[in-house]
N, C-alpha and C. Protein backbone atom coordinates (compact mmCIF):
# COMPACT_ATOMS: atom_id res chain seq x y z
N UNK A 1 -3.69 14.59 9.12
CA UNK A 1 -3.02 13.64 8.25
C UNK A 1 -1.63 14.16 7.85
N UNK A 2 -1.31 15.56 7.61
CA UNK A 2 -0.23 16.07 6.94
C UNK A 2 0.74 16.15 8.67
N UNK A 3 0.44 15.83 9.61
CA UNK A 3 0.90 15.44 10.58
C UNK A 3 1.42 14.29 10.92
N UNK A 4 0.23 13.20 10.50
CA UNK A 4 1.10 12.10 10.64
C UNK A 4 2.10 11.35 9.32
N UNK A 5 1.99 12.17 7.93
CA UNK A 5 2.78 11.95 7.15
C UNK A 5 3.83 12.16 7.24
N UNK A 6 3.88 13.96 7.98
CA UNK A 6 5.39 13.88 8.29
C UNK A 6 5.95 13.22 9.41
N UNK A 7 5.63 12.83 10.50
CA UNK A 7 5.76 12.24 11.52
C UNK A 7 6.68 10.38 11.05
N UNK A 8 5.60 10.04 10.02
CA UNK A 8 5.96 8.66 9.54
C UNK A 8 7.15 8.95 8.15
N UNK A 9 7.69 10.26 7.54
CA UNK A 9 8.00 10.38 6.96
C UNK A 9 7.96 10.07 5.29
N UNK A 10 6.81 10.00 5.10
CA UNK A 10 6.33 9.36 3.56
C UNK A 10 5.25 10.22 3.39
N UNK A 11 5.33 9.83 2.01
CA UNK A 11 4.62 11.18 0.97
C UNK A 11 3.15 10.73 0.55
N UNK A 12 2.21 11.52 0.26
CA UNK A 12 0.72 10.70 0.36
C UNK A 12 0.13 9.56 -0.94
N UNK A 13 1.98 9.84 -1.57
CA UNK A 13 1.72 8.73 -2.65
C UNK A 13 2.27 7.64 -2.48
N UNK A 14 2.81 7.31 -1.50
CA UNK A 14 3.53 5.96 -1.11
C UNK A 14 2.57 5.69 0.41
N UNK A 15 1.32 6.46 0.80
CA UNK A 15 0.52 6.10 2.12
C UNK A 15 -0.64 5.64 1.28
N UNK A 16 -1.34 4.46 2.55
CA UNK A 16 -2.48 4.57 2.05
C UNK A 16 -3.13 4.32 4.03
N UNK A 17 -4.33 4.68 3.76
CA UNK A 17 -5.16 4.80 5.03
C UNK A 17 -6.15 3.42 5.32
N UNK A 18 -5.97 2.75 6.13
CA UNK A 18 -6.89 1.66 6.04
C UNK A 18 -8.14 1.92 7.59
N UNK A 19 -8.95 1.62 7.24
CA UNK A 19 -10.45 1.97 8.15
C UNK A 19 -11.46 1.10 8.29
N UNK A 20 -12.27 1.27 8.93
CA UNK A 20 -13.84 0.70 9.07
C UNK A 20 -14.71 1.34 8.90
N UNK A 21 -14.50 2.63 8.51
CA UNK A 21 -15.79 3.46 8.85
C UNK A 21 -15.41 4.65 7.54
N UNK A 22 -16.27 4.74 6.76
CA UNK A 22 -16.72 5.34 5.88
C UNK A 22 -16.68 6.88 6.14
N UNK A 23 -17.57 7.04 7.46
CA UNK A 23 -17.55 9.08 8.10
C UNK A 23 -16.74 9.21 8.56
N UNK A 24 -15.63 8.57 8.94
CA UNK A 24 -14.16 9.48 9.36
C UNK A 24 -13.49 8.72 8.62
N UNK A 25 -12.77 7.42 8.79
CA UNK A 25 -11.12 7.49 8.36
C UNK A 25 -11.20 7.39 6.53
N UNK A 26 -12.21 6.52 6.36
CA UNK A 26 -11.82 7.14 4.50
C UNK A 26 -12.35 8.50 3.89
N UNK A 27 -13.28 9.04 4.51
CA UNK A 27 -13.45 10.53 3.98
C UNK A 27 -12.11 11.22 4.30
N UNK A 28 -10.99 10.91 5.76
CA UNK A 28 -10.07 11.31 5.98
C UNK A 28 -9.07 11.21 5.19
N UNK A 29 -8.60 10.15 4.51
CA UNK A 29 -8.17 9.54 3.53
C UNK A 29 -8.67 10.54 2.47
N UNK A 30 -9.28 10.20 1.59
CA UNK A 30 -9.94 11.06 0.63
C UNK A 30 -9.32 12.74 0.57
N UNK A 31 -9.84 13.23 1.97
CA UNK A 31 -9.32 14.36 1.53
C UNK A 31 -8.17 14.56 1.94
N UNK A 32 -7.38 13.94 2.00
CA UNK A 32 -5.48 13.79 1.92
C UNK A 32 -5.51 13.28 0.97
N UNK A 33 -5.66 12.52 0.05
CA UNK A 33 -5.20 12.61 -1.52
C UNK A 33 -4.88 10.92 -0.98
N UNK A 34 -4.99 10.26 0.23
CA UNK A 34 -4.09 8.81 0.07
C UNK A 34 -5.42 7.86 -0.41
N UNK A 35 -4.77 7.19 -0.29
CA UNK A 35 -5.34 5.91 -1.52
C UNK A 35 -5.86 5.47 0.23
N UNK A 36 -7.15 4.65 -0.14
CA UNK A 36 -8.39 4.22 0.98
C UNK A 36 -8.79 2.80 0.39
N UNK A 37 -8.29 2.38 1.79
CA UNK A 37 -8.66 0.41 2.14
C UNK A 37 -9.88 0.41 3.29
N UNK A 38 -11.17 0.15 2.60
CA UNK A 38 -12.52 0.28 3.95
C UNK A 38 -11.90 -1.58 4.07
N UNK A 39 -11.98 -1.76 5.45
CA UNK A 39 -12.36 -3.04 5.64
C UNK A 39 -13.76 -3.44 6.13
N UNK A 40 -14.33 -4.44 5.99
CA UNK A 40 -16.30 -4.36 6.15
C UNK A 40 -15.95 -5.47 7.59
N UNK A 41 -14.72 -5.30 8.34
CA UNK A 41 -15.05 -6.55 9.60
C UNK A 41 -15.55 -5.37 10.77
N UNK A 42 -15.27 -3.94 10.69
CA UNK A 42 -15.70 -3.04 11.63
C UNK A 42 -17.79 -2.55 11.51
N UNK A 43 -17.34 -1.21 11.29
CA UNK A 43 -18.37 -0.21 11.36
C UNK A 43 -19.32 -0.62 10.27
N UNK A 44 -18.64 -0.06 9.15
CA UNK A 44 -19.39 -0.39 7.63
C UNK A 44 -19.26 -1.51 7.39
N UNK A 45 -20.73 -1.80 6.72
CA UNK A 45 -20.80 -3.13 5.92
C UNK A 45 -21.03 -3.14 4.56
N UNK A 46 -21.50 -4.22 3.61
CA UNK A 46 -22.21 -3.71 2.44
C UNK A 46 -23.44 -3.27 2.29
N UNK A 47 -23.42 -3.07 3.07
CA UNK A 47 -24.93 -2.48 3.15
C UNK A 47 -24.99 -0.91 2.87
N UNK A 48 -24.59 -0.51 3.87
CA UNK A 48 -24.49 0.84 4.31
C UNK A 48 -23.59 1.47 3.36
N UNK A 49 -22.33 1.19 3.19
CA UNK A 49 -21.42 1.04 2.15
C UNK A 49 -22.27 1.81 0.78
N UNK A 50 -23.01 1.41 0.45
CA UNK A 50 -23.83 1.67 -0.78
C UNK A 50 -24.89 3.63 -0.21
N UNK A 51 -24.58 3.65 0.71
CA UNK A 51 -25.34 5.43 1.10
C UNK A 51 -24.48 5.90 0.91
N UNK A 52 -23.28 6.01 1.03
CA UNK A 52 -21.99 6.84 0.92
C UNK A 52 -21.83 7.25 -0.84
N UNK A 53 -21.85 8.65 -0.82
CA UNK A 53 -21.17 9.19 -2.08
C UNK A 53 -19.99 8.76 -2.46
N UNK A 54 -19.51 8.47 -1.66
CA UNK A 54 -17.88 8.47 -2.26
C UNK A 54 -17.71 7.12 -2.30
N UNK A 55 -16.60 6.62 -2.45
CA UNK A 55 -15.71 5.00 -2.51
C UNK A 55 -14.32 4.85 -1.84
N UNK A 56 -14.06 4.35 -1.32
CA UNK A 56 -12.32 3.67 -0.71
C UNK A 56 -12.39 3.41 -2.51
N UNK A 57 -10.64 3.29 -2.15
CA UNK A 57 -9.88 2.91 -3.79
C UNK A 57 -10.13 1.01 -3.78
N UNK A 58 -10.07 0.21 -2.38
CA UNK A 58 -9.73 -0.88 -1.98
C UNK A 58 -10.65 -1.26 -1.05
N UNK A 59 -11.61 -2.36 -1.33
CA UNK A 59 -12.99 -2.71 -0.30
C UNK A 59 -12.58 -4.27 0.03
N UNK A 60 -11.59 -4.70 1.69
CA UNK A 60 -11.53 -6.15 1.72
C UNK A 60 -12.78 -6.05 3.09
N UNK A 61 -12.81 -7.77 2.72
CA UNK A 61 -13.51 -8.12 4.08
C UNK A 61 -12.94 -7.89 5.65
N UNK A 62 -11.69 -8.09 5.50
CA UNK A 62 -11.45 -7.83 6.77
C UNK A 62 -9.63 -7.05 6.70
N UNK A 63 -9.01 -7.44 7.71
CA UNK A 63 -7.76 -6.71 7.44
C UNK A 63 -6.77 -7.80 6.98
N UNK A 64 -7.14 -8.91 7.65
CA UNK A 64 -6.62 -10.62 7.57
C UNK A 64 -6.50 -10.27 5.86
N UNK A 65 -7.00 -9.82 4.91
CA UNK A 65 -6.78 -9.85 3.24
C UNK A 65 -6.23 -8.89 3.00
N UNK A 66 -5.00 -7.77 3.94
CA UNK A 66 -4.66 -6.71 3.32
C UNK A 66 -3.33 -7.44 2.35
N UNK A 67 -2.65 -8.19 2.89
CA UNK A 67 -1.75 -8.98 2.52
C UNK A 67 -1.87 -9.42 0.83
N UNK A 68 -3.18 -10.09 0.75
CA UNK A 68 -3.46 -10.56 -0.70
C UNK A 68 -4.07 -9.46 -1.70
N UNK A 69 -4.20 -8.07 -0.98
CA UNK A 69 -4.85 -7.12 -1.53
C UNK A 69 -4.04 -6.63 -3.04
N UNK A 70 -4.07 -6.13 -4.02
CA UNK A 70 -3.99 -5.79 -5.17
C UNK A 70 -2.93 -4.35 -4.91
């Protein structure tokens, strides 16, 4: 991640990581400090969603709502 921050040139407070999957890209997220968008149209659903210790900061249905996202 501290690879592709510098690569994209922004700091891990102006990134955020968006994913499908709970065991890599938002635990990846997480432990880079960036703010985590799970979308539930991939891997994870609500279902599963609920075994995971941890949380994304941002849970849309798909990516189609990153736009209206908060």
């Amino acid at each position: 991640m501290r690879h592709a921050l510098k690569l994209l040139g922004t700091t891990p407070e102006e990134t955020v990581i968006v994913g499908d999957r709970m065991d890599t890209d938002i635990i990846a997220g997480i432990e880079s400090e960036l703010e985590t968008v799970l979308v539930l149209s991939g891997v994870t659903n609500q279902t599963n969603l609920k075994t995971f210790g941890y949380r994304p900061n941002i849970v849309l249905n798909g990516v189609g709502d990153i736009l209206a996202a908060p």
